[in-house]
C-alpha atoms as a PDB file:
ATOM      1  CA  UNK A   1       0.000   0.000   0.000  1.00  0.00           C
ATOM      2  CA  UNK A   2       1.116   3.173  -1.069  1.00  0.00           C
ATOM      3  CA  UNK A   3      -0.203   6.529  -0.208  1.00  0.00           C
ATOM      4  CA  UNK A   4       0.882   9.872   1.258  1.00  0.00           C
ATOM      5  CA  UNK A   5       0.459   7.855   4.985  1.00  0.00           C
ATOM      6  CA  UNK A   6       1.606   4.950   4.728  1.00  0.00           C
ATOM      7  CA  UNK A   7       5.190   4.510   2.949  1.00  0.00           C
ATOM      8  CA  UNK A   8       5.235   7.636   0.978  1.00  0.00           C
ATOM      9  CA  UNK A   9       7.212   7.689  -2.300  1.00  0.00           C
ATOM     10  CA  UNK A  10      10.134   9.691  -0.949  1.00  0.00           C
ATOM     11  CA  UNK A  11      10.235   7.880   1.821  1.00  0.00           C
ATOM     12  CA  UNK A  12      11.388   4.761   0.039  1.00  0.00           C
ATOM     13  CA  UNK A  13      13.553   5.079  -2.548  1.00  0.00           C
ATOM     14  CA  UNK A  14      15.579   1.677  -2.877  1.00  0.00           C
ATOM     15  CA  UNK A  15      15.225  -1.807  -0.815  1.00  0.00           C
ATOM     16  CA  UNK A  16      14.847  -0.440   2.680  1.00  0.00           C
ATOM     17  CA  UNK A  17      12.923   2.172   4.162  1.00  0.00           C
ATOM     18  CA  UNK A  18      14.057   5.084   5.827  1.00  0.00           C
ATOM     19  CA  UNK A  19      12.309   4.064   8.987  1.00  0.00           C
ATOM     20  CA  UNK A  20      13.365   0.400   9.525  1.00  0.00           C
ATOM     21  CA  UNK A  21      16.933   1.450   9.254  1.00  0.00           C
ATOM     22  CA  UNK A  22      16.409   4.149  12.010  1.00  0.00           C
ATOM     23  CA  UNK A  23      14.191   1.510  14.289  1.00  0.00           C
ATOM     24  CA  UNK A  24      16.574  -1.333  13.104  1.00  0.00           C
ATOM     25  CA  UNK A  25      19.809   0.559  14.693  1.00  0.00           C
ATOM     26  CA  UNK A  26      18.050   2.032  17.649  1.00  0.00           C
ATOM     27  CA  UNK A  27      17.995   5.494  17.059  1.00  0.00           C
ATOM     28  CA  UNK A  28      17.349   8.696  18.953  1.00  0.00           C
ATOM     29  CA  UNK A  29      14.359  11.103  17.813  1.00  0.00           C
ATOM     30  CA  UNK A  30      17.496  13.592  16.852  1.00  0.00           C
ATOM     31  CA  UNK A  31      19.541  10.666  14.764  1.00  0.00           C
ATOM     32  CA  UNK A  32      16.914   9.626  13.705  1.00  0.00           C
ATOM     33  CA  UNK A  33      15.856  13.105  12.022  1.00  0.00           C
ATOM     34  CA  UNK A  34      19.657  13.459  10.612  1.00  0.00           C
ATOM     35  CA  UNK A  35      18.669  10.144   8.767  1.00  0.00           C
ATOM     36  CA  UNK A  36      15.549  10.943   7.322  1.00  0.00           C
ATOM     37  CA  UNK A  37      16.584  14.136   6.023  1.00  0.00           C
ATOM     38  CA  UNK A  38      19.657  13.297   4.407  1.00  0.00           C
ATOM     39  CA  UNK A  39      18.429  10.037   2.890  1.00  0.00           C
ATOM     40  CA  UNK A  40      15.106  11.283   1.569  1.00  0.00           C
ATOM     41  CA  UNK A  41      16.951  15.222   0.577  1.00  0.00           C
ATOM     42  CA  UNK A  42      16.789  14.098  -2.894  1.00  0.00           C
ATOM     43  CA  UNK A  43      13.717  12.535  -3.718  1.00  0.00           C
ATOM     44  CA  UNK A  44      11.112  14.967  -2.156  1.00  0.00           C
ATOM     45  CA  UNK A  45      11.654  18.341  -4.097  1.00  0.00           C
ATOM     46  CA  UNK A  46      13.812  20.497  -1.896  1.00  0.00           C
ATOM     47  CA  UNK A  47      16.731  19.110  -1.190  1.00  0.00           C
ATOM     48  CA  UNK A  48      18.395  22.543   0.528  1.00  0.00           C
ATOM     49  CA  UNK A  49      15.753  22.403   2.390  1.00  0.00           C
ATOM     50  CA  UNK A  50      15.988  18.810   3.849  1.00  0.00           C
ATOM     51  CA  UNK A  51      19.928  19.292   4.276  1.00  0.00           C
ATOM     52  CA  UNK A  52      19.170  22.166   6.555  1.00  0.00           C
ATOM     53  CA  UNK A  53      16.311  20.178   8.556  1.00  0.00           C
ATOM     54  CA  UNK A  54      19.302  17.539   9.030  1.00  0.00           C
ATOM     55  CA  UNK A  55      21.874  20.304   9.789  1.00  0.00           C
ATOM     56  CA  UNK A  56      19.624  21.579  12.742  1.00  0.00           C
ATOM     57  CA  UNK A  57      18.976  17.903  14.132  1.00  0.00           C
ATOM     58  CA  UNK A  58      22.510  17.256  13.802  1.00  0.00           C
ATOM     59  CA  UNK A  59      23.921  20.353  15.592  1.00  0.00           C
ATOM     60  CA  UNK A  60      20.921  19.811  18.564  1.00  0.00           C
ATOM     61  CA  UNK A  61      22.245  16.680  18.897  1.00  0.00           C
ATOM     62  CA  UNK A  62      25.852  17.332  19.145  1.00  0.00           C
ATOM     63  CA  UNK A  63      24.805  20.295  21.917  1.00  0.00           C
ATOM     64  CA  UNK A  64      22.716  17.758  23.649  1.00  0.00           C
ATOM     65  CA  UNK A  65      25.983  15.157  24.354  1.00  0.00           C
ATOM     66  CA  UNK A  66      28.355  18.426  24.776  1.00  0.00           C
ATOM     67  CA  UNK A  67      26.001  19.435  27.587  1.00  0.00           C
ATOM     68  CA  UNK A  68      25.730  16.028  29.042  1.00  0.00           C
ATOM     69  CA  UNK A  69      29.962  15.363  28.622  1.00  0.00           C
ATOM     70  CA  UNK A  70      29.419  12.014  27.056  1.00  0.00           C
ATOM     71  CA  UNK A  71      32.145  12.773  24.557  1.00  0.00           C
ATOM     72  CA  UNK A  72      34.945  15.106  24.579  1.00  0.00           C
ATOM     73  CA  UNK A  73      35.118  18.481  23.188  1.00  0.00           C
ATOM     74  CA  UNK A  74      38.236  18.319  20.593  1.00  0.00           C
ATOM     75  CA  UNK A  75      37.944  22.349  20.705  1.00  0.00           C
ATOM     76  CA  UNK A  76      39.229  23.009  24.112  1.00  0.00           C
END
């Protein structure tokens, strides 16, 4: 079944779908976003657009494990 809803075209553009990667590897809601967004940036229309969604996601997730010191900042 195909429709806007359920598995939308841009969604799934090969042999796996975005989402069963993301569920398949455990991912975070923020991951999880970076995923989306890059994978589906060219299928959907505005692929600027979706980079910069990713971008965001990416750089909130970065400041969320810089504010919890689960990695080490390689700037100090």
């Amino acid at each position: 079944m195909n429709s806007n809803v359920n598995h939308p075209k841009h969604y799934n553009n090969g042999k796996i779908e975005v989402i069963d990667a993301i569920e398949d590897w455990m991912m975070g809601f923020c991951d999880g976003n970076v995923i989306k967004y890059v994978a589906r940036h060219r299928h959907k229309g505005k692929p600027v657009e979706d980079l910069k969604k990713a971008k965001w996601y990416l750089e909130r997730l970065i400041q969320q494990y810089e504010q919890e010191n689960r990695i080490e900042n390689t700037d100090k």
